[in-house]
PDB file of N, CA and C in Angstrom:
ATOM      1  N   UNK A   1     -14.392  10.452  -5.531  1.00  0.00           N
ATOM      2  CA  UNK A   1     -13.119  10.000  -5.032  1.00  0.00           C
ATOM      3  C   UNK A   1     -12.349  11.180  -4.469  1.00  0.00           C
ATOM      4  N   UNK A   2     -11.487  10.667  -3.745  1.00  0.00           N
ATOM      5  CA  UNK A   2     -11.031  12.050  -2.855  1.00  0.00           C
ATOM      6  C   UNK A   2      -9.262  11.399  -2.538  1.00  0.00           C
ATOM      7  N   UNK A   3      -8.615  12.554  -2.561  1.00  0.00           N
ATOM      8  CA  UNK A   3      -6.842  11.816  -2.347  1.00  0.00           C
ATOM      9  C   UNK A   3      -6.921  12.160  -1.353  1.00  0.00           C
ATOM     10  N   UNK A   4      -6.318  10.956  -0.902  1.00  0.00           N
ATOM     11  CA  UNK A   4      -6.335  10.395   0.929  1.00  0.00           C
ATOM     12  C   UNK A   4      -4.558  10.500   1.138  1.00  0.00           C
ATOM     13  N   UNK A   5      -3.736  10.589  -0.267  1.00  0.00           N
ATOM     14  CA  UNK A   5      -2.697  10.942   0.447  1.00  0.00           C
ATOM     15  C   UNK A   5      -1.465  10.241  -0.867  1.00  0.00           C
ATOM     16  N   UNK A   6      -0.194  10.224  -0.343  1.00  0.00           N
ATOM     17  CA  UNK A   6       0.629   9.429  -1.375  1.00  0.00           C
ATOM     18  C   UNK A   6       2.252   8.457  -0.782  1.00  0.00           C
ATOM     19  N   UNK A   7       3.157   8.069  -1.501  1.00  0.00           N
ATOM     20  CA  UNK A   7       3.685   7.429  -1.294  1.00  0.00           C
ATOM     21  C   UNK A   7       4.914   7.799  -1.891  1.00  0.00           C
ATOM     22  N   UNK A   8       6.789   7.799  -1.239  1.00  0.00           N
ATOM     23  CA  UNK A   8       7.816   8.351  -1.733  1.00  0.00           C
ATOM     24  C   UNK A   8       8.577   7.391  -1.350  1.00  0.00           C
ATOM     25  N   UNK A   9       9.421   6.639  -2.454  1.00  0.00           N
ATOM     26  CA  UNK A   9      10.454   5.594  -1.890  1.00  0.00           C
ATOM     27  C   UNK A   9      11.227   6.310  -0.817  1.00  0.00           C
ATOM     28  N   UNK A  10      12.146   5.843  -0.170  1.00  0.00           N
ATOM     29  CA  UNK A  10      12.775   5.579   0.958  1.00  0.00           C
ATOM     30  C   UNK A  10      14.190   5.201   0.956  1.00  0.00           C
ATOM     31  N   UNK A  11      15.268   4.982   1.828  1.00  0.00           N
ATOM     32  CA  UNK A  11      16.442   4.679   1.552  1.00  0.00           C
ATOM     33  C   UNK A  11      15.991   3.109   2.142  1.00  0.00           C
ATOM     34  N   UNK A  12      17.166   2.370   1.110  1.00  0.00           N
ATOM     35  CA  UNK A  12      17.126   0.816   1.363  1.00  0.00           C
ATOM     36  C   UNK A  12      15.576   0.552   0.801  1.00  0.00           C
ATOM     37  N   UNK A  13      14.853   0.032   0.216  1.00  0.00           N
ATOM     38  CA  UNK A  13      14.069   0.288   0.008  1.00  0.00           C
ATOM     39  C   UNK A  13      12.699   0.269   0.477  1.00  0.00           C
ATOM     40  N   UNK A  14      12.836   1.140   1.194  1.00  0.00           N
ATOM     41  CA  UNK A  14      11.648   1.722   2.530  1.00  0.00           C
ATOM     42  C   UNK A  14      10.679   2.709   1.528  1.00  0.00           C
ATOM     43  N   UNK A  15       9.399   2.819   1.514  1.00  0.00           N
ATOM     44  CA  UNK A  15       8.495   3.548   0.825  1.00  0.00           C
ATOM     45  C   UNK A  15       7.356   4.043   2.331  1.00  0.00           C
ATOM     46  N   UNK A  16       8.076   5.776   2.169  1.00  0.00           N
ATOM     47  CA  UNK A  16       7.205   6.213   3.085  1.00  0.00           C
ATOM     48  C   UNK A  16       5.549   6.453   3.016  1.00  0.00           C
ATOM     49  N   UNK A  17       5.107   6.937   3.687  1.00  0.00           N
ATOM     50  CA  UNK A  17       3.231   7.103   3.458  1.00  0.00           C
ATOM     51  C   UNK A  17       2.898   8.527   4.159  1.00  0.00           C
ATOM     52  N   UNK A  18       2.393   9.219   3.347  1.00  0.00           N
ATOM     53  CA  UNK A  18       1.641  10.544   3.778  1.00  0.00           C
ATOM     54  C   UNK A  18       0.410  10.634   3.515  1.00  0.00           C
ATOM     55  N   UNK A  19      -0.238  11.356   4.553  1.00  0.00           N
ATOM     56  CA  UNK A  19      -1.631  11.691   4.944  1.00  0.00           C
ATOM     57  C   UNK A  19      -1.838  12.845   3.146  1.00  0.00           C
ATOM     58  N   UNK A  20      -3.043  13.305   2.801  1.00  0.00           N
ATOM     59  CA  UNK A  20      -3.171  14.429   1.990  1.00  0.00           C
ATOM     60  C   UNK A  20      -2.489  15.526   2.549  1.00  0.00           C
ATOM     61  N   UNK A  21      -2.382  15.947   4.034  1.00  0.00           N
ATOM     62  CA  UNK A  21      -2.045  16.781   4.375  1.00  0.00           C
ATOM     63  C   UNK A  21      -0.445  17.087   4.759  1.00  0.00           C
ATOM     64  N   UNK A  22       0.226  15.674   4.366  1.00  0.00           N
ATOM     65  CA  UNK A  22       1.759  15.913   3.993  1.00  0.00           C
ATOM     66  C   UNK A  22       1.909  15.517   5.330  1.00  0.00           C
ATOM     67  N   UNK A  23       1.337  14.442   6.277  1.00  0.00           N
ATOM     68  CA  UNK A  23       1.837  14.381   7.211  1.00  0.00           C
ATOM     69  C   UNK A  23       2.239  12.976   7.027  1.00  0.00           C
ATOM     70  N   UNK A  24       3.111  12.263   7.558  1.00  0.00           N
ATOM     71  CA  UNK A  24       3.906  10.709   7.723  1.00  0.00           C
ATOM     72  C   UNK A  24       2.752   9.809   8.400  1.00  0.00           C
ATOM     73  N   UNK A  25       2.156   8.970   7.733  1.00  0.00           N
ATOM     74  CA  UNK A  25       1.399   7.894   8.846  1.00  0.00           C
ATOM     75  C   UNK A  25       2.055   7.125   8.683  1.00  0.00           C
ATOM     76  N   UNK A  26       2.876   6.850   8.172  1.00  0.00           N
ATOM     77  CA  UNK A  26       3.761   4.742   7.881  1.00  0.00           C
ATOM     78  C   UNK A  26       4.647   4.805   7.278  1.00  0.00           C
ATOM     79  N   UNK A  27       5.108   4.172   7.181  1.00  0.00           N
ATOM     80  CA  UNK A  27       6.306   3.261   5.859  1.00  0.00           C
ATOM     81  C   UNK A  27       6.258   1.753   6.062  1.00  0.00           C
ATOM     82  N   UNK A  28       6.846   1.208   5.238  1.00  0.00           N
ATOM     83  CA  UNK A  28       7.042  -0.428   4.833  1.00  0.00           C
ATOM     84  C   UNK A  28       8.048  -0.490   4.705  1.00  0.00           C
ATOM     85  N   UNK A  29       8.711  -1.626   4.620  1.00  0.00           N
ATOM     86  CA  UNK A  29      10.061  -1.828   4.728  1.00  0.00           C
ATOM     87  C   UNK A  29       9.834  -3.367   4.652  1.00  0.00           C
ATOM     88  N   UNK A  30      10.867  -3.741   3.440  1.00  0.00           N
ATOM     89  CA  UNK A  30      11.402  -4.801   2.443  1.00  0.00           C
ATOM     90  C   UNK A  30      10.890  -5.867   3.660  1.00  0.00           C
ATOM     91  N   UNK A  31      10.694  -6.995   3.595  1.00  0.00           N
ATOM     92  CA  UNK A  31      10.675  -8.191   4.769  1.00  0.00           C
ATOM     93  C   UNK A  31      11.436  -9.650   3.637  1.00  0.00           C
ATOM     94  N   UNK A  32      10.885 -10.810   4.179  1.00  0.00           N
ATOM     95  CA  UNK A  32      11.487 -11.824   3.341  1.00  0.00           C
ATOM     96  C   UNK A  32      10.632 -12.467   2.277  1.00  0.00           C
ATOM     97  N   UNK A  33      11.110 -12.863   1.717  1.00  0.00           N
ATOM     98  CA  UNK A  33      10.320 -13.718   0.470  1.00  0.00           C
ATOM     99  C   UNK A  33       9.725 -12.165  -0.517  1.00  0.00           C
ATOM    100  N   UNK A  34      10.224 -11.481  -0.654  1.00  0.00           N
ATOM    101  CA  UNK A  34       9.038 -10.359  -1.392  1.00  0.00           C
ATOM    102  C   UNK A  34       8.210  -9.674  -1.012  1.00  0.00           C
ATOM    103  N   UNK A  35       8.482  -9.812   0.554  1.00  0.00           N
ATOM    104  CA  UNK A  35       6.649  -9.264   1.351  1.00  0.00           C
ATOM    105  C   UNK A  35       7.815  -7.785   1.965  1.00  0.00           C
ATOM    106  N   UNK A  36       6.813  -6.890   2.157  1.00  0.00           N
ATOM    107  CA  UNK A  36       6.551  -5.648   2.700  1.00  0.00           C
ATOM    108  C   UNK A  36       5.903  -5.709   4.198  1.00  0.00           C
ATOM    109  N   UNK A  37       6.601  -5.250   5.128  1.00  0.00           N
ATOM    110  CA  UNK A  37       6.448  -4.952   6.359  1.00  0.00           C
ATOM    111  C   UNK A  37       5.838  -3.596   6.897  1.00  0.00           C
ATOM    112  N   UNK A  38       4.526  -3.837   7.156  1.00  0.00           N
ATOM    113  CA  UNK A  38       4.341  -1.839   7.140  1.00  0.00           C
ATOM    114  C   UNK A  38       3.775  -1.222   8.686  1.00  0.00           C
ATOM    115  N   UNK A  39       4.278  -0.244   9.010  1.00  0.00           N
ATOM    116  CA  UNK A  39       4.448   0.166   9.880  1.00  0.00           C
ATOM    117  C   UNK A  39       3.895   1.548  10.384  1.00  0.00           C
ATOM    118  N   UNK A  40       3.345   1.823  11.805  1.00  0.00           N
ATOM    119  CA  UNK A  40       2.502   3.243  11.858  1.00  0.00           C
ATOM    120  C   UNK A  40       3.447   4.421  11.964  1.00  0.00           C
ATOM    121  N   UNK A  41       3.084   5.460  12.202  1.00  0.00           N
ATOM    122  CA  UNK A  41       4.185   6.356  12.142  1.00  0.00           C
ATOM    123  C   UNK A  41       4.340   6.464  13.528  1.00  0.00           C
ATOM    124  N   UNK A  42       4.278   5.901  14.268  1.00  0.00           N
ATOM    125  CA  UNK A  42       4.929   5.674  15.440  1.00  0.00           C
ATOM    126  C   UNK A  42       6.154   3.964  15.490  1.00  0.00           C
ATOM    127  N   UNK A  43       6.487   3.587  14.816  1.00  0.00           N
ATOM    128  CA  UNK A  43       6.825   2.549  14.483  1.00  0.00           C
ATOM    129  C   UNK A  43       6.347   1.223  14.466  1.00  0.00           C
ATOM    130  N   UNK A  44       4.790   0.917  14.838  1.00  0.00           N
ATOM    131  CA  UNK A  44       4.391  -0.246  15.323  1.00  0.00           C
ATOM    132  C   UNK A  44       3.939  -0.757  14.044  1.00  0.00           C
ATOM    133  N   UNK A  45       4.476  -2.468  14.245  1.00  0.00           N
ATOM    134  CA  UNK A  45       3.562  -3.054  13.254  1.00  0.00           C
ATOM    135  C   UNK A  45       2.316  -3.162  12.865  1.00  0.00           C
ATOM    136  N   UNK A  46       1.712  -2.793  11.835  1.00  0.00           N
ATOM    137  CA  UNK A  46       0.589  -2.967  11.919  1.00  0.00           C
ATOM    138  C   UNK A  46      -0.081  -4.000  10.752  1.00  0.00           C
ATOM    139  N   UNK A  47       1.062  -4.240   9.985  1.00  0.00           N
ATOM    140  CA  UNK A  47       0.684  -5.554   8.916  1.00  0.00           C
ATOM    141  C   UNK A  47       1.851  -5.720   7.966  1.00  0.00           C
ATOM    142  N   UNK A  48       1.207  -6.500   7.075  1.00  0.00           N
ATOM    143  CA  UNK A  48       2.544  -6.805   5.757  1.00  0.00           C
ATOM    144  C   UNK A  48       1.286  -7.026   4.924  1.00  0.00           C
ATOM    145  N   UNK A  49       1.997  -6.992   3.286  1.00  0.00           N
ATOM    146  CA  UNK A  49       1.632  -7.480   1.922  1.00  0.00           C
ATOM    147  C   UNK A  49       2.984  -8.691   1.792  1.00  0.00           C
ATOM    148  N   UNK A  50       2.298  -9.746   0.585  1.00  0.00           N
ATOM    149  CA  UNK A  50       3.089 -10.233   0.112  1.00  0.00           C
ATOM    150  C   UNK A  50       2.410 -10.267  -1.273  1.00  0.00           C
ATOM    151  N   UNK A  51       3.913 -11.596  -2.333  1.00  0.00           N
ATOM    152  CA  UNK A  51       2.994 -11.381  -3.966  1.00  0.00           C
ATOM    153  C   UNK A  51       2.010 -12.824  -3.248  1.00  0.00           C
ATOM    154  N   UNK A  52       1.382 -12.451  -4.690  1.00  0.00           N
ATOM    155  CA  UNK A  52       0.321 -13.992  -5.478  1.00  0.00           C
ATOM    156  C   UNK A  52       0.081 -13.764  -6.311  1.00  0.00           C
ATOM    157  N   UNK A  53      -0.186 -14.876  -7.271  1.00  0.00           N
ATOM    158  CA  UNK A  53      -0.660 -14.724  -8.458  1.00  0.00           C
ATOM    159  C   UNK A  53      -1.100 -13.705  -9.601  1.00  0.00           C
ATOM    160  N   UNK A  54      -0.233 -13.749 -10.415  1.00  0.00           N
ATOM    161  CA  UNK A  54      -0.848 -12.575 -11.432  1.00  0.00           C
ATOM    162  C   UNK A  54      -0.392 -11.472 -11.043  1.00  0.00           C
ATOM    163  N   UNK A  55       0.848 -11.148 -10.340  1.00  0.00           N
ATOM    164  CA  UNK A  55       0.923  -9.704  -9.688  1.00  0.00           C
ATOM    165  C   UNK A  55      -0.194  -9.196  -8.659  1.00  0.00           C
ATOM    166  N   UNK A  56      -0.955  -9.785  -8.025  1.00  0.00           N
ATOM    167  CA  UNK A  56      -1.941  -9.485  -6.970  1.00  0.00           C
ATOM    168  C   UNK A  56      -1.183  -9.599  -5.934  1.00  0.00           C
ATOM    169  N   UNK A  57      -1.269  -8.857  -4.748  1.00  0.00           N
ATOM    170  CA  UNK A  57      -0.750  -8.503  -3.874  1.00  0.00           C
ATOM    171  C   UNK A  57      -1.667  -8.753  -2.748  1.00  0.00           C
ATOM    172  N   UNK A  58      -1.527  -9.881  -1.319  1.00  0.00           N
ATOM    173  CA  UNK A  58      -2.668 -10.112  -1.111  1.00  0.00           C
ATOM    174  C   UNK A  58      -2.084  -9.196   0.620  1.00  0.00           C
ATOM    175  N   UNK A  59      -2.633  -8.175   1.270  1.00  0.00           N
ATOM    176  CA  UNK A  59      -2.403  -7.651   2.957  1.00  0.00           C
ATOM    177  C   UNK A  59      -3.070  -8.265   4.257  1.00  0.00           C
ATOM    178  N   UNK A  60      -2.519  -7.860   4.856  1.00  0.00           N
ATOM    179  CA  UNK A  60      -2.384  -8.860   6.213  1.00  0.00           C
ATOM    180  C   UNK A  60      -2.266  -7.927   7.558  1.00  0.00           C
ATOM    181  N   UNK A  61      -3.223  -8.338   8.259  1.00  0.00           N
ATOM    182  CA  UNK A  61      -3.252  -6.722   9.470  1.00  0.00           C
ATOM    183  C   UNK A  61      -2.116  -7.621  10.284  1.00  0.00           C
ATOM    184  N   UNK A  62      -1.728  -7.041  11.314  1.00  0.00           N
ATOM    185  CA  UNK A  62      -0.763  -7.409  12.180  1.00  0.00           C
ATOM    186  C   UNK A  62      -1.186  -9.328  13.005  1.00  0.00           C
ATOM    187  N   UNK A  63      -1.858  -9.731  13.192  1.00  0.00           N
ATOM    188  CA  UNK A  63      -2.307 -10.840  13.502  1.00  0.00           C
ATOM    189  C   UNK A  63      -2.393 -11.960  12.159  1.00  0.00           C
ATOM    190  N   UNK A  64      -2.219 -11.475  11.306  1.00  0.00           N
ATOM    191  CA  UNK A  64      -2.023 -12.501  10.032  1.00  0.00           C
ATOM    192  C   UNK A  64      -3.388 -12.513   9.101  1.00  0.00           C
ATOM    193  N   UNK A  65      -4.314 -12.103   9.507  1.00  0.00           N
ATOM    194  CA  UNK A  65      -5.650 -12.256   8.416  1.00  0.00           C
ATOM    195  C   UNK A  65      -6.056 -11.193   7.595  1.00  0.00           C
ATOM    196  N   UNK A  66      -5.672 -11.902   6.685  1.00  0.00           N
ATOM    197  CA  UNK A  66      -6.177 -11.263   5.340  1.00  0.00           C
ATOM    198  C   UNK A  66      -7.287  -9.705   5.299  1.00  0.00           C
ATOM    199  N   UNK A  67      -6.759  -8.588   4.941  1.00  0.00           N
ATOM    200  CA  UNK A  67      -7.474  -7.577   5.308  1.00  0.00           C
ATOM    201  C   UNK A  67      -7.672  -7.064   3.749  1.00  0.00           C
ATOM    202  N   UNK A  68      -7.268  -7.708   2.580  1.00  0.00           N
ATOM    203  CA  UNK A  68      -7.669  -7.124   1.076  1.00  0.00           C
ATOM    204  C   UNK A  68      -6.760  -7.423  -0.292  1.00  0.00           C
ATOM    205  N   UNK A  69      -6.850  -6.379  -0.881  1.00  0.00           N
ATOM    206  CA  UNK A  69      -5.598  -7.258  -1.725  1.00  0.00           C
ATOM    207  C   UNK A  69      -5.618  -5.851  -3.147  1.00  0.00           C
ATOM    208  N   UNK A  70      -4.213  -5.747  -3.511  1.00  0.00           N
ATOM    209  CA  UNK A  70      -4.213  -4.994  -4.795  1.00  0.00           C
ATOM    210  C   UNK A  70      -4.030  -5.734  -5.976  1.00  0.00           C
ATOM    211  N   UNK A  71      -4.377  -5.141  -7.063  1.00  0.00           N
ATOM    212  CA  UNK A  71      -4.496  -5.866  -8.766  1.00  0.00           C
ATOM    213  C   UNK A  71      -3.647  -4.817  -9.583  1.00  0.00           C
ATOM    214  N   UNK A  72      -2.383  -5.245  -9.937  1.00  0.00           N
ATOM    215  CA  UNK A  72      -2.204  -4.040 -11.317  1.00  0.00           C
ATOM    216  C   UNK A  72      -3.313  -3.990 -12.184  1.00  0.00           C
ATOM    217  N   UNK A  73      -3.070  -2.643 -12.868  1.00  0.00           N
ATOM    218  CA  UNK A  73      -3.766  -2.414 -13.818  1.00  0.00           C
ATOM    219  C   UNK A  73      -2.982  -2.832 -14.980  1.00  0.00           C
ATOM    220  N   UNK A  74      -3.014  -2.110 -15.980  1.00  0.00           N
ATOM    221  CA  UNK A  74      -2.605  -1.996 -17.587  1.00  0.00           C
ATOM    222  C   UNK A  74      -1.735  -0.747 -17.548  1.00  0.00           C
ATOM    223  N   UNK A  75      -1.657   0.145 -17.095  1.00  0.00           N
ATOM    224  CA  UNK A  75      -1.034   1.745 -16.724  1.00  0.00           C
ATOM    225  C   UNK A  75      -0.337   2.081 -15.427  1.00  0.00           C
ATOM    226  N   UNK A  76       0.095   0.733 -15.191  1.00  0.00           N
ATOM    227  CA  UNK A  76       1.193   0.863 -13.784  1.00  0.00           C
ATOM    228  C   UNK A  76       0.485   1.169 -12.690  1.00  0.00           C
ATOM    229  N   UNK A  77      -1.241   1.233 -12.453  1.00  0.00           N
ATOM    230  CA  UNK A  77      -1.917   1.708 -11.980  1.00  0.00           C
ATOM    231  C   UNK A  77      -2.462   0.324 -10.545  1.00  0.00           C
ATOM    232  N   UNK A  78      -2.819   0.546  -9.383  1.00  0.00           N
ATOM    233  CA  UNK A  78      -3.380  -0.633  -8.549  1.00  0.00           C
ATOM    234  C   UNK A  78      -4.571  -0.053  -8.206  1.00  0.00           C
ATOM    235  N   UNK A  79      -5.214  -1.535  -8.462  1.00  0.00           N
ATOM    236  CA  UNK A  79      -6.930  -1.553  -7.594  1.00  0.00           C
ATOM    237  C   UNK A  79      -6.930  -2.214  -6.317  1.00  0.00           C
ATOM    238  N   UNK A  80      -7.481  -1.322  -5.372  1.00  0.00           N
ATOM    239  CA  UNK A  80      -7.341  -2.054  -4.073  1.00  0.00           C
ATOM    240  C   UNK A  80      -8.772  -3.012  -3.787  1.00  0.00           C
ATOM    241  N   UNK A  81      -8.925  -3.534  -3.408  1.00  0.00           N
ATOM    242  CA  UNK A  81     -10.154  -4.423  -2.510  1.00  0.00           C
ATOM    243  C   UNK A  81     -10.066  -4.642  -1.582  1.00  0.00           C
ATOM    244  N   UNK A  82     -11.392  -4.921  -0.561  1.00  0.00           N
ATOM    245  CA  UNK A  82     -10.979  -5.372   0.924  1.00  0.00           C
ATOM    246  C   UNK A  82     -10.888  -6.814   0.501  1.00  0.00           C
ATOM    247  N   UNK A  83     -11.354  -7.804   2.088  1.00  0.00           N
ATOM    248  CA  UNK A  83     -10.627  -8.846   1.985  1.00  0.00           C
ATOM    249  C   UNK A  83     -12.338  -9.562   1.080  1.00  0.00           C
ATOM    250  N   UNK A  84     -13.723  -9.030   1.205  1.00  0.00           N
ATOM    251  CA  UNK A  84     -14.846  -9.583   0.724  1.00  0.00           C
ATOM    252  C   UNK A  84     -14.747  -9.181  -0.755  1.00  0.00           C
ATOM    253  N   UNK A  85     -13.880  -8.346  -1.432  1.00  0.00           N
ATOM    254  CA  UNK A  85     -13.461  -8.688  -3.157  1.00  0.00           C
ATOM    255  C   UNK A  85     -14.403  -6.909  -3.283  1.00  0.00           C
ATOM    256  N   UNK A  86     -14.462  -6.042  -2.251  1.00  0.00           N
ATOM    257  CA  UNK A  86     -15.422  -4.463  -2.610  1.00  0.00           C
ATOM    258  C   UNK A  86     -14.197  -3.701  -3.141  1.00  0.00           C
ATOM    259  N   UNK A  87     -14.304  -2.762  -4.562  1.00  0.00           N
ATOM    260  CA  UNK A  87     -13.659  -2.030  -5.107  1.00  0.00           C
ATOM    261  C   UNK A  87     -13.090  -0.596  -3.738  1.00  0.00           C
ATOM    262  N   UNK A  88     -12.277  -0.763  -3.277  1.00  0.00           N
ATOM    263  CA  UNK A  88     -11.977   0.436  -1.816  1.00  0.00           C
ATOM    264  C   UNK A  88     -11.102   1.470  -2.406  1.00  0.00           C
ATOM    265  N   UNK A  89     -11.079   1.343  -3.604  1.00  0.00           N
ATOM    266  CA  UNK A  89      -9.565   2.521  -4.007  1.00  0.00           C
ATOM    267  C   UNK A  89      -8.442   2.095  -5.149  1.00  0.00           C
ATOM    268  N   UNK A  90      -7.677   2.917  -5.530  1.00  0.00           N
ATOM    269  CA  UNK A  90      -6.719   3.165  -6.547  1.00  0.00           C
ATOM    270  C   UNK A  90      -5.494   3.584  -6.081  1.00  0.00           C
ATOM    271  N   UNK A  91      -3.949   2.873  -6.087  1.00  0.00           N
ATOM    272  CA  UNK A  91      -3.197   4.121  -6.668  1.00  0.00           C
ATOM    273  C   UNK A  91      -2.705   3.712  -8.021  1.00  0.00           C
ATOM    274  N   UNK A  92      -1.983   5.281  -8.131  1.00  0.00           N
ATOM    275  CA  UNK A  92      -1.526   5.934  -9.561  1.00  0.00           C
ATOM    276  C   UNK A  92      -0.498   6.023  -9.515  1.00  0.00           C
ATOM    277  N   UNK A  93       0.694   6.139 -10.678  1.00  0.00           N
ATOM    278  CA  UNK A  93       2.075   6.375 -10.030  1.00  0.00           C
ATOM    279  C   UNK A  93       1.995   7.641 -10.472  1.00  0.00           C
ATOM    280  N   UNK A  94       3.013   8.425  -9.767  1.00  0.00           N
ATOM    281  CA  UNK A  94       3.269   9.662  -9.523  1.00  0.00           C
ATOM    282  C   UNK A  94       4.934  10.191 -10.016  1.00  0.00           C
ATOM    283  N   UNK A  95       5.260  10.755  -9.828  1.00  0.00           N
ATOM    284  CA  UNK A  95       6.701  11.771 -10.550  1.00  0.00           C
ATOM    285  C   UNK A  95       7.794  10.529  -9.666  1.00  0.00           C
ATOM    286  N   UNK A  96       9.370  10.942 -10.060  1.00  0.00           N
ATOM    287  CA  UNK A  96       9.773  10.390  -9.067  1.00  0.00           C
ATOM    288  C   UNK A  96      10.089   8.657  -8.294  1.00  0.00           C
ATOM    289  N   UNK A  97       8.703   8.334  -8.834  1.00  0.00           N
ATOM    290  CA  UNK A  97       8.746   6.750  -7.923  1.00  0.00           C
ATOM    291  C   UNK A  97       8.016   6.687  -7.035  1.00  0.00           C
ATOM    292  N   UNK A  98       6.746   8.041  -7.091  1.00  0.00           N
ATOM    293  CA  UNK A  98       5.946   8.227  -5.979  1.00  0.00           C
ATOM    294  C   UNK A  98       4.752   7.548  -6.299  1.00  0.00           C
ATOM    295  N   UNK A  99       3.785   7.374  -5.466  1.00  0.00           N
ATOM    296  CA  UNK A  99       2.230   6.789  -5.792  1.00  0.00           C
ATOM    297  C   UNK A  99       1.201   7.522  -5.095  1.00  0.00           C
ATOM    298  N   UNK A 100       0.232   8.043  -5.712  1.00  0.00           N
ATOM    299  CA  UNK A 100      -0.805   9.042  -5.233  1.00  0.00           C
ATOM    300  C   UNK A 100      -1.882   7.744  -5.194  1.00  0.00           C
ATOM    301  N   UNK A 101      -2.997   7.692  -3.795  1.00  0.00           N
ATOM    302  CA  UNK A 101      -3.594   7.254  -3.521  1.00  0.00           C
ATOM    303  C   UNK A 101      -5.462   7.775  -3.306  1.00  0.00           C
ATOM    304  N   UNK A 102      -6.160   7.031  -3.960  1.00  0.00           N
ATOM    305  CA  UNK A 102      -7.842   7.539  -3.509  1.00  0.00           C
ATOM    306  C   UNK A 102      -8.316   6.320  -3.082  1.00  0.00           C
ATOM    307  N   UNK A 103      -9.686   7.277  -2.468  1.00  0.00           N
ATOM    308  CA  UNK A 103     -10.325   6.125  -2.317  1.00  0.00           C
ATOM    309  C   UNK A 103     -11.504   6.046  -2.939  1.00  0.00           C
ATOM    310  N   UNK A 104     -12.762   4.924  -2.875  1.00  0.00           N
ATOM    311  CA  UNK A 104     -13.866   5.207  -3.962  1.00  0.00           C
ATOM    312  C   UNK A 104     -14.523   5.370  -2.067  1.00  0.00           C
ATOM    313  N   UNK A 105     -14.699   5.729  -1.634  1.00  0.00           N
ATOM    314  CA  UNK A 105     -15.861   6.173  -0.024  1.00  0.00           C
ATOM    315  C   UNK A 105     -15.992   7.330  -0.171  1.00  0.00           C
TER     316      UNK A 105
END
């Protein structure tokens, strides 16, 4: 596993996204019903999450289809999957309110 990078809330509650190398690829930003709007670091949409069941979190590329989905853990911790149910990664929470991200590739 290798850290691909992490995550720092935001004002209003916007949660930015950095590369490992501390560079900005995205943020998300609040949308309706509970869903997350996320965005490239050039500002373009490029998808949303919303909830489901059980705290699962199911994502959505910019055209609406299903691209994977996260699972809490037991330790505040998320398992990511793509959208065919393959283990793709973890995050962890971090200091702060931050979330450090790997992947299993």
């Amino acid at each position: 596993m290798s850290k691909d990078g992490y995550s720092v809330p935001g004002p209003f509650g916007t949660i930015i996204h950095y590369d490992a190398n501390g560079n900005k690829i995205g943020e998300s930003r609040p949308g309706a019903w509970g869903t997350m709007e996320h965005y490239d670091a050039g500002g373009s949409k490029v998808g949303s999450s919303g909830p489901s069941a059980f705290g699962t979190g199911k994502h959505y590329d910019s055209s609406g289809s299903q691209t994977g989905s996260s699972s809490p853990g037991a330790w505040g911790e998320y398992t990511h999957r793509d959208s065919s149910g393959k283990k793709t990664g973890h995050s962890s929470p971090g200091i702060f309110g931050s979330w450090d991200h790997e992947s299993d590739e």
